[in-house]
Structures are given as C-alpha cells and as structure tokens.
PDB file of N, CA and C in Angstrom:
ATOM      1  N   UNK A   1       6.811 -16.119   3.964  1.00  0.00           N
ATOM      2  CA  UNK A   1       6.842 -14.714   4.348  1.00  0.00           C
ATOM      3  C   UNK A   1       7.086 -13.867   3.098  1.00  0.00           C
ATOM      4  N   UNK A   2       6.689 -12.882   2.994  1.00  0.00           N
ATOM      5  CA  UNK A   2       6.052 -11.996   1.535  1.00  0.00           C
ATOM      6  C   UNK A   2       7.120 -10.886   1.955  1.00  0.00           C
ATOM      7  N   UNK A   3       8.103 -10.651   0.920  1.00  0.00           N
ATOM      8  CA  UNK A   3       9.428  -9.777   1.213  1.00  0.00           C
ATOM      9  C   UNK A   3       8.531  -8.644   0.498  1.00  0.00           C
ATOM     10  N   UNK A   4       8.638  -7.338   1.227  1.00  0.00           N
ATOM     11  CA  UNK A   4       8.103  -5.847   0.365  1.00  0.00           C
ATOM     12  C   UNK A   4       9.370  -5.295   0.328  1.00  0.00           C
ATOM     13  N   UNK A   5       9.308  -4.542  -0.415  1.00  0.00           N
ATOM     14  CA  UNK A   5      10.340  -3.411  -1.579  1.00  0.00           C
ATOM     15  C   UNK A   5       9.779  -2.743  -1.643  1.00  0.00           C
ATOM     16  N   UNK A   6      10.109  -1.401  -1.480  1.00  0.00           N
ATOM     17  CA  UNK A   6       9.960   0.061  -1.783  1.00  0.00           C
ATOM     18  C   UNK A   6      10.718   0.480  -2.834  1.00  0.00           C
ATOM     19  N   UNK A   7      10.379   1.202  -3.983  1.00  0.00           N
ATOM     20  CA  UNK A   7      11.424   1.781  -4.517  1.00  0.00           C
ATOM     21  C   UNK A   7      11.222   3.354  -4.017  1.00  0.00           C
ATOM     22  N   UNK A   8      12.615   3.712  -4.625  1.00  0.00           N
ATOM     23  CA  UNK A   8      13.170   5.322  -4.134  1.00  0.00           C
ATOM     24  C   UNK A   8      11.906   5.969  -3.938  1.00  0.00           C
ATOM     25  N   UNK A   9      11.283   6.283  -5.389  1.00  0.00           N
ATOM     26  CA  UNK A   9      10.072   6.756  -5.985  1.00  0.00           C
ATOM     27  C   UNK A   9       8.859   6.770  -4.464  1.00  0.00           C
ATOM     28  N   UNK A  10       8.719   5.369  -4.268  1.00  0.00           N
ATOM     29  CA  UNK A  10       7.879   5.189  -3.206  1.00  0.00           C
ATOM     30  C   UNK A  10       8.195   5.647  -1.748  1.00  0.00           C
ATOM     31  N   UNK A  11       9.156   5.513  -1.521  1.00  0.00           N
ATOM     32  CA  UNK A  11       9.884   5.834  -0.214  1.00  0.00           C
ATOM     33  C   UNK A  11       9.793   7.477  -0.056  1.00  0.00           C
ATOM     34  N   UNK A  12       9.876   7.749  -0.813  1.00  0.00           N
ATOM     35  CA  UNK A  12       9.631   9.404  -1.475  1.00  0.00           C
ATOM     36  C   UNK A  12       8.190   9.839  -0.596  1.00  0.00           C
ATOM     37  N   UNK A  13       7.733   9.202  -1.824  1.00  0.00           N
ATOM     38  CA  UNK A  13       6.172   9.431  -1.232  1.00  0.00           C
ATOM     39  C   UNK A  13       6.230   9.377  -0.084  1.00  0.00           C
ATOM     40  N   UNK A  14       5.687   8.301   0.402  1.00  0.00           N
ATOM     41  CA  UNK A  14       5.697   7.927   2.157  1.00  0.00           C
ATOM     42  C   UNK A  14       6.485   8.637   2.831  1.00  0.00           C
ATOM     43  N   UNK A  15       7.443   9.715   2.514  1.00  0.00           N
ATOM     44  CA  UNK A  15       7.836  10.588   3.518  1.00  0.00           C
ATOM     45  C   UNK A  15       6.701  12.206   3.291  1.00  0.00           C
ATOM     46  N   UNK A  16       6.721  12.264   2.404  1.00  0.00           N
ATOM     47  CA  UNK A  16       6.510  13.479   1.775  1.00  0.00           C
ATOM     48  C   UNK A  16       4.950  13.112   2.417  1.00  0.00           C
ATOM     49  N   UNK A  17       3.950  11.730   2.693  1.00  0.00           N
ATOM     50  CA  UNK A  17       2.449  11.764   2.582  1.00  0.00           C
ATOM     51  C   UNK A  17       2.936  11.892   4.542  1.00  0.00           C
ATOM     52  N   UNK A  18       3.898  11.240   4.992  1.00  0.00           N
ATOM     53  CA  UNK A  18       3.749  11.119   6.703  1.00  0.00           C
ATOM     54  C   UNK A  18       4.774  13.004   7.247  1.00  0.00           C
ATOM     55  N   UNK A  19       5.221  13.900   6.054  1.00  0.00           N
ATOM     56  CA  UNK A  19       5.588  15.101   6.938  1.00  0.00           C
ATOM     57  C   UNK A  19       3.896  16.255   6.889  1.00  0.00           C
ATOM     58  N   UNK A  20       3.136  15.527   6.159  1.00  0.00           N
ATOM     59  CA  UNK A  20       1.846  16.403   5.655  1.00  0.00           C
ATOM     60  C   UNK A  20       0.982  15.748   6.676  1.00  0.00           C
ATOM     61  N   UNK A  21       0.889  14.399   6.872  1.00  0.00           N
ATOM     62  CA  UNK A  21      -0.461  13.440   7.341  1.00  0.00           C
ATOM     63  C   UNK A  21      -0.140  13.489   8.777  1.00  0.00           C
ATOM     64  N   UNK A  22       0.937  12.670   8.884  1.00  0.00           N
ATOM     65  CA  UNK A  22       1.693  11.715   9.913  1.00  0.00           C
ATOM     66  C   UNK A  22       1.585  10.406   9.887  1.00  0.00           C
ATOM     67  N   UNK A  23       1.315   9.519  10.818  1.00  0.00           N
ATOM     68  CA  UNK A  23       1.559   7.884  10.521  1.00  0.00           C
ATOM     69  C   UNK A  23       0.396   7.943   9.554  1.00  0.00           C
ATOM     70  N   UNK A  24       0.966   6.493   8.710  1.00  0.00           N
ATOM     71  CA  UNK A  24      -0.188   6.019   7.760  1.00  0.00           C
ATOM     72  C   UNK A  24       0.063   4.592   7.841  1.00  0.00           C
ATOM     73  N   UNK A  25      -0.673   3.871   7.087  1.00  0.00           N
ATOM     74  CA  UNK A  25      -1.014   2.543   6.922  1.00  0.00           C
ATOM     75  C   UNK A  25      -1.233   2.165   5.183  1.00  0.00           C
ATOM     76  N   UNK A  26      -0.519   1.129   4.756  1.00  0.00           N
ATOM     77  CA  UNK A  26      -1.195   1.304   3.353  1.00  0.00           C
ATOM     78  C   UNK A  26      -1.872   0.016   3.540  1.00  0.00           C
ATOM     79  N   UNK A  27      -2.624   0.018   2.247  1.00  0.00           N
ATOM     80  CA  UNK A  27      -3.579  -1.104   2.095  1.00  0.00           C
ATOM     81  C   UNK A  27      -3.955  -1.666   0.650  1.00  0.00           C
ATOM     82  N   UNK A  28      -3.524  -2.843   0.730  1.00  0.00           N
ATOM     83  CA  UNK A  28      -3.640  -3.405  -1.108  1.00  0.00           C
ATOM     84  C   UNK A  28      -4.581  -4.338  -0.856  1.00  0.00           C
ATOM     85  N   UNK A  29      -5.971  -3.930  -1.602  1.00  0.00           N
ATOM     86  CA  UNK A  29      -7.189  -4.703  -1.474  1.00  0.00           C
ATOM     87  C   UNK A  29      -7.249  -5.175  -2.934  1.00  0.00           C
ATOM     88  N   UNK A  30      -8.401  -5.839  -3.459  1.00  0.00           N
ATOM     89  CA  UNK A  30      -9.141  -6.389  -4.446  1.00  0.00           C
ATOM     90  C   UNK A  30     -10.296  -5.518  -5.012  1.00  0.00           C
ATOM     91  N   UNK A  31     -10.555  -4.046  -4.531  1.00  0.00           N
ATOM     92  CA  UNK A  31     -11.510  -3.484  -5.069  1.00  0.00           C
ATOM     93  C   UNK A  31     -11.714  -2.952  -6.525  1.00  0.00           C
ATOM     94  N   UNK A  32     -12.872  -2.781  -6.520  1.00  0.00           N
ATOM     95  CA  UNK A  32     -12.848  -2.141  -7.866  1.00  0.00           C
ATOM     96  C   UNK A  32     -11.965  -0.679  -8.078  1.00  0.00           C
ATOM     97  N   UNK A  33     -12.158   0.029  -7.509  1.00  0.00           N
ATOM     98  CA  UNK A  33     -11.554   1.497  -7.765  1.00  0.00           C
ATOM     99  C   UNK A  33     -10.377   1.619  -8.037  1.00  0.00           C
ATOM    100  N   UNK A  34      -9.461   0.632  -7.138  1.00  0.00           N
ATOM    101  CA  UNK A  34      -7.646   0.865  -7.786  1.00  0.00           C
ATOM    102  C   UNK A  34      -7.291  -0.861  -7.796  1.00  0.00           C
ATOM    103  N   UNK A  35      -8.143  -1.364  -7.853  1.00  0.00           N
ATOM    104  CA  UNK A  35      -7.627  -2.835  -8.186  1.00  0.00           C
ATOM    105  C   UNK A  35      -6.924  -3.212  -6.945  1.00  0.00           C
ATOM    106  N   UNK A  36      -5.506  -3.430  -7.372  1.00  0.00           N
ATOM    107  CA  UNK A  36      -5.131  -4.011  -6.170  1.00  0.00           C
ATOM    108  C   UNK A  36      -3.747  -3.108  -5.719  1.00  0.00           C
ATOM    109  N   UNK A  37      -3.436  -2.056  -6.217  1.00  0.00           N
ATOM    110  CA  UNK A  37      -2.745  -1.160  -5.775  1.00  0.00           C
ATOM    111  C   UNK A  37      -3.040  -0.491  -4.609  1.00  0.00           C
ATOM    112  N   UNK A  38      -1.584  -0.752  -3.972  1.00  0.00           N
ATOM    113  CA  UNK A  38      -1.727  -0.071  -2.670  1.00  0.00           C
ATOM    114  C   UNK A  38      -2.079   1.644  -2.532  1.00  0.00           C
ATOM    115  N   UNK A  39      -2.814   1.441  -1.201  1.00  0.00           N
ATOM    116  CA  UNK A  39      -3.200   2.903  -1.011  1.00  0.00           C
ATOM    117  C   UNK A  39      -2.541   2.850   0.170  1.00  0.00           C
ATOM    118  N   UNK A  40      -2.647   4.582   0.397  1.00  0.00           N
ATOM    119  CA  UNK A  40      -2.498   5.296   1.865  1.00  0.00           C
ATOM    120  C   UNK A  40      -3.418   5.696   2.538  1.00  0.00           C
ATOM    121  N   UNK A  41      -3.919   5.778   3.553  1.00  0.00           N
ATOM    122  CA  UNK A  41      -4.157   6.198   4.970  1.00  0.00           C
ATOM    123  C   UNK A  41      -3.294   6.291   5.976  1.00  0.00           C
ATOM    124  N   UNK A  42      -4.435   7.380   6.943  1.00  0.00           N
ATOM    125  CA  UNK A  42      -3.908   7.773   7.805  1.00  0.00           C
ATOM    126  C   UNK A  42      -4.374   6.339   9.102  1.00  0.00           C
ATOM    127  N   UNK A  43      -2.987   6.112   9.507  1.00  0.00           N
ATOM    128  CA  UNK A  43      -3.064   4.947  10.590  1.00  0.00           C
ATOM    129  C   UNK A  43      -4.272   5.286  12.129  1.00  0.00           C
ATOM    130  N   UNK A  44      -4.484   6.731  12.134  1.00  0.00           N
ATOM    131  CA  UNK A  44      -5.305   6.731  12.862  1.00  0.00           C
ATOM    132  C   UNK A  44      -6.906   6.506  12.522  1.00  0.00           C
ATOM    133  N   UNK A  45      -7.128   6.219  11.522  1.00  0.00           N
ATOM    134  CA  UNK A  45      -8.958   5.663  11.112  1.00  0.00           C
ATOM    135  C   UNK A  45      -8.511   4.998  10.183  1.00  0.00           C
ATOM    136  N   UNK A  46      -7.693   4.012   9.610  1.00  0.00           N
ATOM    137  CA  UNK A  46      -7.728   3.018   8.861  1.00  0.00           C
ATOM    138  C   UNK A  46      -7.969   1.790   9.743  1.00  0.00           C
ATOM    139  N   UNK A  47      -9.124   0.915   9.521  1.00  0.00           N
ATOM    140  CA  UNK A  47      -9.737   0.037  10.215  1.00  0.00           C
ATOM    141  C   UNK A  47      -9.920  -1.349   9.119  1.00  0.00           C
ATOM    142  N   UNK A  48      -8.702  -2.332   9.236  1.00  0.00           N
ATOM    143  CA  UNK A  48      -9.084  -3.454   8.451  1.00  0.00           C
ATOM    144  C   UNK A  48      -9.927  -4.086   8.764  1.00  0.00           C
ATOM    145  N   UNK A  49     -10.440  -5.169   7.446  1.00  0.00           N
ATOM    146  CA  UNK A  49     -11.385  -6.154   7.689  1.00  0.00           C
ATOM    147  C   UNK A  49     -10.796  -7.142   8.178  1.00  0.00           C
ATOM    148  N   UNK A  50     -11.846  -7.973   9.173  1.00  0.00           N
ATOM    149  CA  UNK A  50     -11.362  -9.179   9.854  1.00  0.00           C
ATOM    150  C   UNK A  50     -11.060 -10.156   8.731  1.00  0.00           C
ATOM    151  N   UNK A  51     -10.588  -9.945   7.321  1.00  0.00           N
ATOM    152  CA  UNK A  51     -10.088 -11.174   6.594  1.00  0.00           C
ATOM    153  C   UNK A  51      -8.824 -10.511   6.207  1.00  0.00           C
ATOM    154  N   UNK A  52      -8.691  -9.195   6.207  1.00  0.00           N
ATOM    155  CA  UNK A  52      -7.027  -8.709   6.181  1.00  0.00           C
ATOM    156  C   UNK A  52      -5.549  -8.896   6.796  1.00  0.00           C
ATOM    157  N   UNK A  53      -4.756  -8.805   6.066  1.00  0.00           N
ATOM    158  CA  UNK A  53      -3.813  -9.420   7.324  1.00  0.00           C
ATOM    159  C   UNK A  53      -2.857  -8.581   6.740  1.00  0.00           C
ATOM    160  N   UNK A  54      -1.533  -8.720   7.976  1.00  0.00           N
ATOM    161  CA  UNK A  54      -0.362  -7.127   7.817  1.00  0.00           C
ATOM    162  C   UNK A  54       1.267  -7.833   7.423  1.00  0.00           C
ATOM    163  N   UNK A  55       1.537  -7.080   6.336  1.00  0.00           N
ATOM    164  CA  UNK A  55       2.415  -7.489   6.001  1.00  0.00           C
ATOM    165  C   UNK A  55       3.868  -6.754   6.550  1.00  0.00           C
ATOM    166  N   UNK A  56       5.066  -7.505   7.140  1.00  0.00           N
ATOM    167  CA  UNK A  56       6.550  -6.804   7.403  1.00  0.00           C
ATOM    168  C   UNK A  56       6.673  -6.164   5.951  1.00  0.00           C
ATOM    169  N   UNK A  57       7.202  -4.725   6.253  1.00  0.00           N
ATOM    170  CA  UNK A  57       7.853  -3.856   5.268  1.00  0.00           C
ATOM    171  C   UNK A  57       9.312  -3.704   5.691  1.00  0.00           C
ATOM    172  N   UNK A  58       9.530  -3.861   7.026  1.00  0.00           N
ATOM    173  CA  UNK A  58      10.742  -3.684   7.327  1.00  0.00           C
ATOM    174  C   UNK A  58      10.493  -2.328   8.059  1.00  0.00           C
ATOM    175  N   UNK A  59       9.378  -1.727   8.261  1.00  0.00           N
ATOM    176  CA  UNK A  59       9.766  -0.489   9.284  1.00  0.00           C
ATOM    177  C   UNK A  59       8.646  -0.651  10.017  1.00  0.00           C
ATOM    178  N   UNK A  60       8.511  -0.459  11.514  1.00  0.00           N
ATOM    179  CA  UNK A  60       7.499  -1.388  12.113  1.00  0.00           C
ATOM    180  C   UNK A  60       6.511   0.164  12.327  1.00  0.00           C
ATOM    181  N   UNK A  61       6.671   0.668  11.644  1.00  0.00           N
ATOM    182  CA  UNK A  61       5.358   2.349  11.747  1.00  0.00           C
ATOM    183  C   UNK A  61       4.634   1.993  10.088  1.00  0.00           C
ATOM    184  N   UNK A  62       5.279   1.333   9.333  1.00  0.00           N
ATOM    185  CA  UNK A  62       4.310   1.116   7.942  1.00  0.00           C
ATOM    186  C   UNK A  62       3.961  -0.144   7.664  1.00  0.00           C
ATOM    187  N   UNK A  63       2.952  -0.195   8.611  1.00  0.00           N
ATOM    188  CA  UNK A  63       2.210  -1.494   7.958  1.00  0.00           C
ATOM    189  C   UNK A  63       1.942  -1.641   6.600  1.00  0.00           C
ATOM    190  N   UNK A  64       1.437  -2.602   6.500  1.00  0.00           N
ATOM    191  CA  UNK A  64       1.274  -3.010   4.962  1.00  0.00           C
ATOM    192  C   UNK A  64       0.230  -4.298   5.131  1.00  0.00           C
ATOM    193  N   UNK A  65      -1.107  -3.667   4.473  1.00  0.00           N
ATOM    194  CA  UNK A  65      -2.314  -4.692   5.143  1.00  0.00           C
ATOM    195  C   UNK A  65      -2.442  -4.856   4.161  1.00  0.00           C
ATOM    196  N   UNK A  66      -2.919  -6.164   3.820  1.00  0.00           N
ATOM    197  CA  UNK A  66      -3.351  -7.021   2.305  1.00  0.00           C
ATOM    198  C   UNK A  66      -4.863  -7.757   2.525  1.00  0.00           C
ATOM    199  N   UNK A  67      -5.673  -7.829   1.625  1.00  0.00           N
ATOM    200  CA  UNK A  67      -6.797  -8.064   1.623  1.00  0.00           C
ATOM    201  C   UNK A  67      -6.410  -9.832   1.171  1.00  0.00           C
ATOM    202  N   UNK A  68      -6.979 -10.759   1.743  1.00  0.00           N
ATOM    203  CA  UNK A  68      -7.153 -12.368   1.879  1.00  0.00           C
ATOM    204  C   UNK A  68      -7.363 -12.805   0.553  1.00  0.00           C
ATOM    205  N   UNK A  69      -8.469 -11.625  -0.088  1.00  0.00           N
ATOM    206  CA  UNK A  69      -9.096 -12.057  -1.708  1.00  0.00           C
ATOM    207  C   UNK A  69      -8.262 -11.788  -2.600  1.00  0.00           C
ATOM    208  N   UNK A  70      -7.199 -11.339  -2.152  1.00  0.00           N
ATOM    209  CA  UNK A  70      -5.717 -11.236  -3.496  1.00  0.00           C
ATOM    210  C   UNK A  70      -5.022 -12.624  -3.580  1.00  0.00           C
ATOM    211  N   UNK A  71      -4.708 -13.226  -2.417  1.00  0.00           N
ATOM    212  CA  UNK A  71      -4.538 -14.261  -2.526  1.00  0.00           C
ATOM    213  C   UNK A  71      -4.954 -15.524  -3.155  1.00  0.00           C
ATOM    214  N   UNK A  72      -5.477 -16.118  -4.098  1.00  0.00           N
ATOM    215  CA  UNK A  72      -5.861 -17.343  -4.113  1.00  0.00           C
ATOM    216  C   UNK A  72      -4.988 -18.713  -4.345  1.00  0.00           C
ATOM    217  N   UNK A  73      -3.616 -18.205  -4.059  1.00  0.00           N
ATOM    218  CA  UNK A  73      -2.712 -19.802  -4.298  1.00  0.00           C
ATOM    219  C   UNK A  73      -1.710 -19.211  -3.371  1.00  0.00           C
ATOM    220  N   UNK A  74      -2.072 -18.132  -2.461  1.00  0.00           N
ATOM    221  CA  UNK A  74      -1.398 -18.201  -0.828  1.00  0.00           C
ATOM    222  C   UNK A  74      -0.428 -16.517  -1.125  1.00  0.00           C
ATOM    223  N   UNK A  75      -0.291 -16.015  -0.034  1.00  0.00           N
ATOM    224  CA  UNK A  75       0.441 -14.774  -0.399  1.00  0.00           C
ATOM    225  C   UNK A  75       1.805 -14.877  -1.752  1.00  0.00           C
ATOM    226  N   UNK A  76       1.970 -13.803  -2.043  1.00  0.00           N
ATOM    227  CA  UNK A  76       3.287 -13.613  -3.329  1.00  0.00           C
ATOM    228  C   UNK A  76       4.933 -13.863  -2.068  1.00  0.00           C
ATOM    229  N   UNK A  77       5.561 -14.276  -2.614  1.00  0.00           N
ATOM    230  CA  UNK A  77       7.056 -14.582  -2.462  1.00  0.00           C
ATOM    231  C   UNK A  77       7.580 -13.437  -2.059  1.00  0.00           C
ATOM    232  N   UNK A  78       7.169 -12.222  -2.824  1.00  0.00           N
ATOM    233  CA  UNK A  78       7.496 -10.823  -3.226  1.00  0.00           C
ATOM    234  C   UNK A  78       6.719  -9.565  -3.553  1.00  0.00           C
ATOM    235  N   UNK A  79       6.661  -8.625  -3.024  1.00  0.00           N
ATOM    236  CA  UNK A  79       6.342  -7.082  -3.912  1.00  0.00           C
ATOM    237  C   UNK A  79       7.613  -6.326  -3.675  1.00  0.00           C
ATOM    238  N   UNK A  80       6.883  -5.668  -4.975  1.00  0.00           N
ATOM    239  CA  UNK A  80       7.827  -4.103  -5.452  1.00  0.00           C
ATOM    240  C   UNK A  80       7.001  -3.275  -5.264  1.00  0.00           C
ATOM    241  N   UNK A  81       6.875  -2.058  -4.677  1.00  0.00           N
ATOM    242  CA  UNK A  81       5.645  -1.206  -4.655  1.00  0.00           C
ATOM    243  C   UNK A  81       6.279   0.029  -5.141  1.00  0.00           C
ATOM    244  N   UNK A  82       6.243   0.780  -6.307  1.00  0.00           N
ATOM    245  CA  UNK A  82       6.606   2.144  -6.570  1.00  0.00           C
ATOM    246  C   UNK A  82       5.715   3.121  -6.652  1.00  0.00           C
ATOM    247  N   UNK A  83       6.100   4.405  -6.870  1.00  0.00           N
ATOM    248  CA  UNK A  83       5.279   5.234  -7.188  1.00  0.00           C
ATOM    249  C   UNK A  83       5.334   6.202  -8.347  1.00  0.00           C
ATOM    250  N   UNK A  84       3.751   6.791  -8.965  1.00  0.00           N
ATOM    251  CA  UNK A  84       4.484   7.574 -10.425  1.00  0.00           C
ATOM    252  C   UNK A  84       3.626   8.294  -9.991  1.00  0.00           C
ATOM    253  N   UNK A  85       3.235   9.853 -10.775  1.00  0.00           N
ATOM    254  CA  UNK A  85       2.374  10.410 -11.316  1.00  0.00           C
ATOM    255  C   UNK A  85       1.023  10.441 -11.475  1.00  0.00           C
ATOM    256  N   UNK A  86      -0.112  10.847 -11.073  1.00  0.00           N
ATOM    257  CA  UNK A  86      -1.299  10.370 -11.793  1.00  0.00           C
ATOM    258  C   UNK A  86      -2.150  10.081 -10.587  1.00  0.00           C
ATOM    259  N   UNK A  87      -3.292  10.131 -10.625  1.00  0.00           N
ATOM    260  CA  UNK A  87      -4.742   9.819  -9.760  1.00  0.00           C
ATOM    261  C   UNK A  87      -5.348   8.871 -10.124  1.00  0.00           C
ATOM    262  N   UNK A  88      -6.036   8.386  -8.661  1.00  0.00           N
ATOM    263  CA  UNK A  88      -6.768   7.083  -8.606  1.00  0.00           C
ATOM    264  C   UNK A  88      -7.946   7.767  -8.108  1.00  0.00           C
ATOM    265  N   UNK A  89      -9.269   7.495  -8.433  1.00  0.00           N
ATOM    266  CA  UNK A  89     -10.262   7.481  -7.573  1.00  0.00           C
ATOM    267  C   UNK A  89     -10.327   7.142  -5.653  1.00  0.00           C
ATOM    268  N   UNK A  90     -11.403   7.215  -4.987  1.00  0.00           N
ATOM    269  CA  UNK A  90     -11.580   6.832  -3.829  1.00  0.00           C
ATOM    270  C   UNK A  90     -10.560   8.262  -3.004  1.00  0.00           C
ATOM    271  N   UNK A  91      -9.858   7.926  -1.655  1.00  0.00           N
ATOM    272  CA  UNK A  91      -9.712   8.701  -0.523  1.00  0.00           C
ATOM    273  C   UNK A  91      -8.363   8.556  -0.536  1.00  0.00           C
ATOM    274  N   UNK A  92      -7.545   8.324  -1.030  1.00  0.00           N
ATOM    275  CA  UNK A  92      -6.160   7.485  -0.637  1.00  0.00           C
ATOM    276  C   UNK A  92      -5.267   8.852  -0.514  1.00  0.00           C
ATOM    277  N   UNK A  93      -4.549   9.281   0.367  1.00  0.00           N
ATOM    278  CA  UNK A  93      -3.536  10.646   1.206  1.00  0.00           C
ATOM    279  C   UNK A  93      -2.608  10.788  -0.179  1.00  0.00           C
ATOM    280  N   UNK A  94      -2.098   9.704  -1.090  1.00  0.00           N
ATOM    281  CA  UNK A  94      -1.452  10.172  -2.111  1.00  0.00           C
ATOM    282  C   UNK A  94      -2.021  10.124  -3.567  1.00  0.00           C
ATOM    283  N   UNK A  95      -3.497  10.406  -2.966  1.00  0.00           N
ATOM    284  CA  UNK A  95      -4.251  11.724  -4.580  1.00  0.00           C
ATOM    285  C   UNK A  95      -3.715  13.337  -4.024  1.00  0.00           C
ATOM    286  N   UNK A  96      -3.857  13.607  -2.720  1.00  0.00           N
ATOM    287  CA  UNK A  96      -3.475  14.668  -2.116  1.00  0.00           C
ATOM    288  C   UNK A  96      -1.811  15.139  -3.129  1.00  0.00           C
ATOM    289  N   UNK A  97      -0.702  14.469  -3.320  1.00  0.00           N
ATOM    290  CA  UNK A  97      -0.025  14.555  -3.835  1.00  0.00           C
ATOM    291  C   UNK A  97       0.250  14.565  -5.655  1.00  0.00           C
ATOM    292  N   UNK A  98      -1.202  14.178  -6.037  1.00  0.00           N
ATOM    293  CA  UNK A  98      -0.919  13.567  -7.343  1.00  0.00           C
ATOM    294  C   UNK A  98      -0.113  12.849  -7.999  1.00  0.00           C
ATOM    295  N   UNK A  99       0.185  11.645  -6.830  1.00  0.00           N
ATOM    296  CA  UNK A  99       0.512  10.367  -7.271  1.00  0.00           C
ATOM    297  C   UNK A  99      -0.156   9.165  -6.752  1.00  0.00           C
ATOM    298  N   UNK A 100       0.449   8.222  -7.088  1.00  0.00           N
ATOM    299  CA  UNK A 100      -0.230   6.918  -7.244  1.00  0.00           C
ATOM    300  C   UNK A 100       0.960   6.012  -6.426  1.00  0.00           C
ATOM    301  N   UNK A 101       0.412   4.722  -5.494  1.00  0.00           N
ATOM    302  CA  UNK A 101       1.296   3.828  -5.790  1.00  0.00           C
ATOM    303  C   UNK A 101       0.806   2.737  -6.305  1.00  0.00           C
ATOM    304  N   UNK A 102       1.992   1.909  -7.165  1.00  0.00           N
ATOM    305  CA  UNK A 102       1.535   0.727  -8.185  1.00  0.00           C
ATOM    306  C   UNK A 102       2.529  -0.208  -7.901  1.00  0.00           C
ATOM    307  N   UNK A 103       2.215  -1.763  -8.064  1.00  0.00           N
ATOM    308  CA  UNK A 103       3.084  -2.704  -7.703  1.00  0.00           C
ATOM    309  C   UNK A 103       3.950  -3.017  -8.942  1.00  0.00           C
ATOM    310  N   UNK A 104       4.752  -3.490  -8.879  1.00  0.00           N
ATOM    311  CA  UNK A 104       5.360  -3.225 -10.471  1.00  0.00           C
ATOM    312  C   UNK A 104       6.174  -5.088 -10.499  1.00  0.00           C
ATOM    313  N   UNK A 105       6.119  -5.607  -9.065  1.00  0.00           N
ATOM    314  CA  UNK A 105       6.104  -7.029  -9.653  1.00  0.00           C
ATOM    315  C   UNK A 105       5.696  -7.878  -8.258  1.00  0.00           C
ATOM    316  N   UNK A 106       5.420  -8.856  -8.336  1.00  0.00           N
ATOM    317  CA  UNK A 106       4.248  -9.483  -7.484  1.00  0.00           C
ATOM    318  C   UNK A 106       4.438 -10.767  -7.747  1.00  0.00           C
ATOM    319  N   UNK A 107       5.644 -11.767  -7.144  1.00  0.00           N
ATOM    320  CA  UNK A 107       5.424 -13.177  -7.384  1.00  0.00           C
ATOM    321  C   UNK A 107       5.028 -14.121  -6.202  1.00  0.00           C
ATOM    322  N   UNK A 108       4.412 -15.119  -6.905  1.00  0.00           N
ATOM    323  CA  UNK A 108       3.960 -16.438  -5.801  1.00  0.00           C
ATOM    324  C   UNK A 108       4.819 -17.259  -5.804  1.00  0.00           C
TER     325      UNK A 108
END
C-alpha cells in the first residue's frame, strides 16, 4: 500500500483549487506534458483509463489516480506531493492558480 503525503504547500493548493472548482481528483500519469506530476481536475469529468488505479490519500473526497505505466517494479512504498510556483502545459485547475504540483520523493 503506497502511503501519500501532502505537504503544507500542497494542502494549500487543494483548498484554495476545491473553494474556486469544488471536488477534484488528481492524477499522476506517464505523459509527455508534465511527466509524471500530479495534476488536478475537476472530479466531475475526470474519467480514468481502465489501466489506472486510485490511490488512499487519507481523505476519501481526494482521490489520487495513478497511471499502471509509472509502475514498472510495482507501485512506490511512498509519495510526497508538494506544490511551488510556475506552469505546466495541458488543462490541470492549478495552472488556473499559477502553480504546479511536483513529487519531491517517490520510493519503491
């Protein structure tokens, strides 16, 4: 089971993206555009792929969906997910803010 961490920074966000949005969903894929940093959406049209799967954050309104192709020697032990400053390409609710979230440690 894959323990997530929020830092302050992030927790921040995610209030500040759900008093503007409302529920969201994040999602840490393998794409090209932000690699594998999690994004935000809004939980009402975020639609995973049937190889995604949802990770416990510890609050049962923020999922946390991970793409299968991050994996290749089985989910991480651990994330840290924070947030800084700065824009990513693509749709994600916290470009709206001009920040980013980034994983800052990730073990198997």
């Amino acid at each position: 089971m894959t323990e997530v961490i929020f830092t302050n920074a992030a927790r921040d966000l995610i209030k500040l993206i759900r008093q503007d949005q409302g529920e969201v969903a994040l999602y840490q894929n393998s794409g090209c555009v932000c690699g594998d940093a999690p994004q935000c959406f809004s939980a009402l049209t975020f639609r995973p792929a049937p190889s995604d799967y949802v990770l416990d954050t510890g609050d049962a309104t923020l999922p946390l969906w991970r793409s299968s192709k991050l994996d290749r020697s089985g989910p991480p032990a651990r994330l840290i997910i924070n947030a800084k400053p700065g824009r990513r390409g693509g749709f994600a609710l916290e470009n709206l803010f001009d920040s980013m979230f980034v994983v800052v440690d990730e073990q198997s």
